[in-house]
C-alpha atoms as a PDB file:
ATOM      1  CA  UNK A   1     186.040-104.659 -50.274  1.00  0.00           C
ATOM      2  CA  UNK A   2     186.211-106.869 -46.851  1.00  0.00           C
ATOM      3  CA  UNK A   3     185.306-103.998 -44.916  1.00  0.00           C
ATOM      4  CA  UNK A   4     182.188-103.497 -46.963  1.00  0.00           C
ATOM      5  CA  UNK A   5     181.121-106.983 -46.895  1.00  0.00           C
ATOM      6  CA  UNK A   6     181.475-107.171 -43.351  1.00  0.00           C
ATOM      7  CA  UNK A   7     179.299-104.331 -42.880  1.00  0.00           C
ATOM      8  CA  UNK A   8     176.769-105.638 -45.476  1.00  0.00           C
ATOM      9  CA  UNK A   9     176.810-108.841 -43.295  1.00  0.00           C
ATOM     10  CA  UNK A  10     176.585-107.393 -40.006  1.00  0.00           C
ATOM     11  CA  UNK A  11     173.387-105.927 -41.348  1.00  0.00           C
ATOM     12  CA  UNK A  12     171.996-108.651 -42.825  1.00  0.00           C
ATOM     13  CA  UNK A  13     172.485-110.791 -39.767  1.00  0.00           C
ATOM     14  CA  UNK A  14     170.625-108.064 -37.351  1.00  0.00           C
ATOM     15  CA  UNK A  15     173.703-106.943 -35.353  1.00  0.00           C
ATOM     16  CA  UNK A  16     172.369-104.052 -32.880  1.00  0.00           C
ATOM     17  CA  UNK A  17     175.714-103.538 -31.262  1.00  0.00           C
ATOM     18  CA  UNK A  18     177.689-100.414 -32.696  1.00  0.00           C
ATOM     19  CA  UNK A  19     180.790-102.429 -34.089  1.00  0.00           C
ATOM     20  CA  UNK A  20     183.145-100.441 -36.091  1.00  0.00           C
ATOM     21  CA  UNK A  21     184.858-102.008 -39.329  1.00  0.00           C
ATOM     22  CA  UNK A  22     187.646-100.027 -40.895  1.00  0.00           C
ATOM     23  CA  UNK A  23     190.602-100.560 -43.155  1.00  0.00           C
ATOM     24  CA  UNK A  24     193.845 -99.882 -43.094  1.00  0.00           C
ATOM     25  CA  UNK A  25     197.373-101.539 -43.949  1.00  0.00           C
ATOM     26  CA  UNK A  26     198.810-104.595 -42.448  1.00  0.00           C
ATOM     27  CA  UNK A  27     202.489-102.928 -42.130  1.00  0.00           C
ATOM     28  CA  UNK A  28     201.265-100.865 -39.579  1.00  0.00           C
ATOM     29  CA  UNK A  29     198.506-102.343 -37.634  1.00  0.00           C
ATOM     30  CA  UNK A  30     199.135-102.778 -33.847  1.00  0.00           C
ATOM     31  CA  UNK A  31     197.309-104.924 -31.506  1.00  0.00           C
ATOM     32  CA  UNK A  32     195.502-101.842 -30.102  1.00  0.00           C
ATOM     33  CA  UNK A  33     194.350-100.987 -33.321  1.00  0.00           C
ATOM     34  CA  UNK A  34     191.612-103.671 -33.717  1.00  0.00           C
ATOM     35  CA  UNK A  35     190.004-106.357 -32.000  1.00  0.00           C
ATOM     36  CA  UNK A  36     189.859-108.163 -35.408  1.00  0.00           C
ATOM     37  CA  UNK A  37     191.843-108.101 -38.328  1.00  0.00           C
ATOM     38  CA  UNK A  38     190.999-110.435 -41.278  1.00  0.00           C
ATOM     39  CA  UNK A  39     193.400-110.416 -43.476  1.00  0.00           C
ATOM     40  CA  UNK A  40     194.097-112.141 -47.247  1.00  0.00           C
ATOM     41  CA  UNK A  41     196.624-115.261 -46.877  1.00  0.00           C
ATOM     42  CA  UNK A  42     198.997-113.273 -48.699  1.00  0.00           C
ATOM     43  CA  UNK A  43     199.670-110.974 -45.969  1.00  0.00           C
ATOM     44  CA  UNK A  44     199.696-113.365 -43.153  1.00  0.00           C
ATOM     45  CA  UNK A  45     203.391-113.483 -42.627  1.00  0.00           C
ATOM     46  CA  UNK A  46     203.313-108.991 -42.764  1.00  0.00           C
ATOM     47  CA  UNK A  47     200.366-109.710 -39.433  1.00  0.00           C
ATOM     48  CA  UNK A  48     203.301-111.869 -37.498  1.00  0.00           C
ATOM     49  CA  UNK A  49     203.251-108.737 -34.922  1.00  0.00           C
ATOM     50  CA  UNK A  50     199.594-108.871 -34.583  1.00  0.00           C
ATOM     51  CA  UNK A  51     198.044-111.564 -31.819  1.00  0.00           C
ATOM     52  CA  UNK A  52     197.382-114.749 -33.461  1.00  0.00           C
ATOM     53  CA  UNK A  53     193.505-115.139 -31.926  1.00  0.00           C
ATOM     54  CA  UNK A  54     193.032-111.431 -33.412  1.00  0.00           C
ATOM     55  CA  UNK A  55     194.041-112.628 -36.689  1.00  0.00           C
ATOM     56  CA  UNK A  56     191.394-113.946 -39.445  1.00  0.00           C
ATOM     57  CA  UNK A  57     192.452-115.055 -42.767  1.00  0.00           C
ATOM     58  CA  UNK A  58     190.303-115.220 -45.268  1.00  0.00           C
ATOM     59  CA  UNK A  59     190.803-117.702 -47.980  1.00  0.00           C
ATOM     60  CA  UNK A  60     188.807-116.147 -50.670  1.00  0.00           C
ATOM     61  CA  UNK A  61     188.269-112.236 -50.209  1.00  0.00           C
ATOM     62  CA  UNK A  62     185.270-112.785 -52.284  1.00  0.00           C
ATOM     63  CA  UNK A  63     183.220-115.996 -50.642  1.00  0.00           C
ATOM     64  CA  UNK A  64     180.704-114.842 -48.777  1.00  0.00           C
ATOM     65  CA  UNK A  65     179.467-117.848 -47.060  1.00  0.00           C
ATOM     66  CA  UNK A  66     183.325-118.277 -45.492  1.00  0.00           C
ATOM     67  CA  UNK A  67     183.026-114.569 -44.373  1.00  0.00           C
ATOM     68  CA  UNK A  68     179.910-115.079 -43.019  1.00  0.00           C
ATOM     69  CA  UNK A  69     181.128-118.302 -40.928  1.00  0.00           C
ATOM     70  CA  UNK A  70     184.160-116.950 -39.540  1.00  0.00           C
ATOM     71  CA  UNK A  71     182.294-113.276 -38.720  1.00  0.00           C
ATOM     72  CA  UNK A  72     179.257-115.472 -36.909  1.00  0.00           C
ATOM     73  CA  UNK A  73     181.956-117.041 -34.973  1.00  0.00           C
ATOM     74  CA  UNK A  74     183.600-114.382 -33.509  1.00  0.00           C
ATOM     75  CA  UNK A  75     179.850-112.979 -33.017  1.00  0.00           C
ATOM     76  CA  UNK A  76     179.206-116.301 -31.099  1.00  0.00           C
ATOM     77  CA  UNK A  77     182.833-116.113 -29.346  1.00  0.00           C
ATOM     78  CA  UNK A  78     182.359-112.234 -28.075  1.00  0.00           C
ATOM     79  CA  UNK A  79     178.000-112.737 -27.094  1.00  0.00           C
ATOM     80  CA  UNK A  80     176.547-110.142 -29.505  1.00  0.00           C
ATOM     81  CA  UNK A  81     173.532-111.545 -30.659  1.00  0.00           C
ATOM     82  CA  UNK A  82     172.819-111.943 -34.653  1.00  0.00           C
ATOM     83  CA  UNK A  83     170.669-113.809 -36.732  1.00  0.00           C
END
């Protein structure tokens, strides 16, 4: 579901650049596996490997106005221009 809505939103805010947003499991994730992770709160303590500025926890998997915010931010933080 996140990495749907961050797609959805990446459209909707005009990104051009070719980003890539997959899933997979926290247990496993490396730092070379992503430049981002977001991640439910629940599962913050399984990301403890996983750099702390890589790591975005979302409070509400569903709010799309706090996905939005932190996604623009890290669109702000890295250049790529958006909406």
């Amino acid at each position: 579901m996140v990495q749907m809505n961050i797609q959805n939103l990446l459209n909707q805010e005009n990104v051009k650049e070719n980003i890539e947003v997959t899933h997979s499991d926290v247990g496993s994730a490396t730092a070379a596996d992503a430049d981002y992770f977001f991640l439910d709160p629940t599962l913050e303590t399984a990301a403890a490997g996983l750099p702390e500025d890589k790591v975005i926890i979302l409070k509400s998997l569903v709010d799309a106005n706090e996905l939005k915010e932190k996604v623009n931010a890290i669109l702000d933080k890295e250049g790529i221009a958006h909406d």
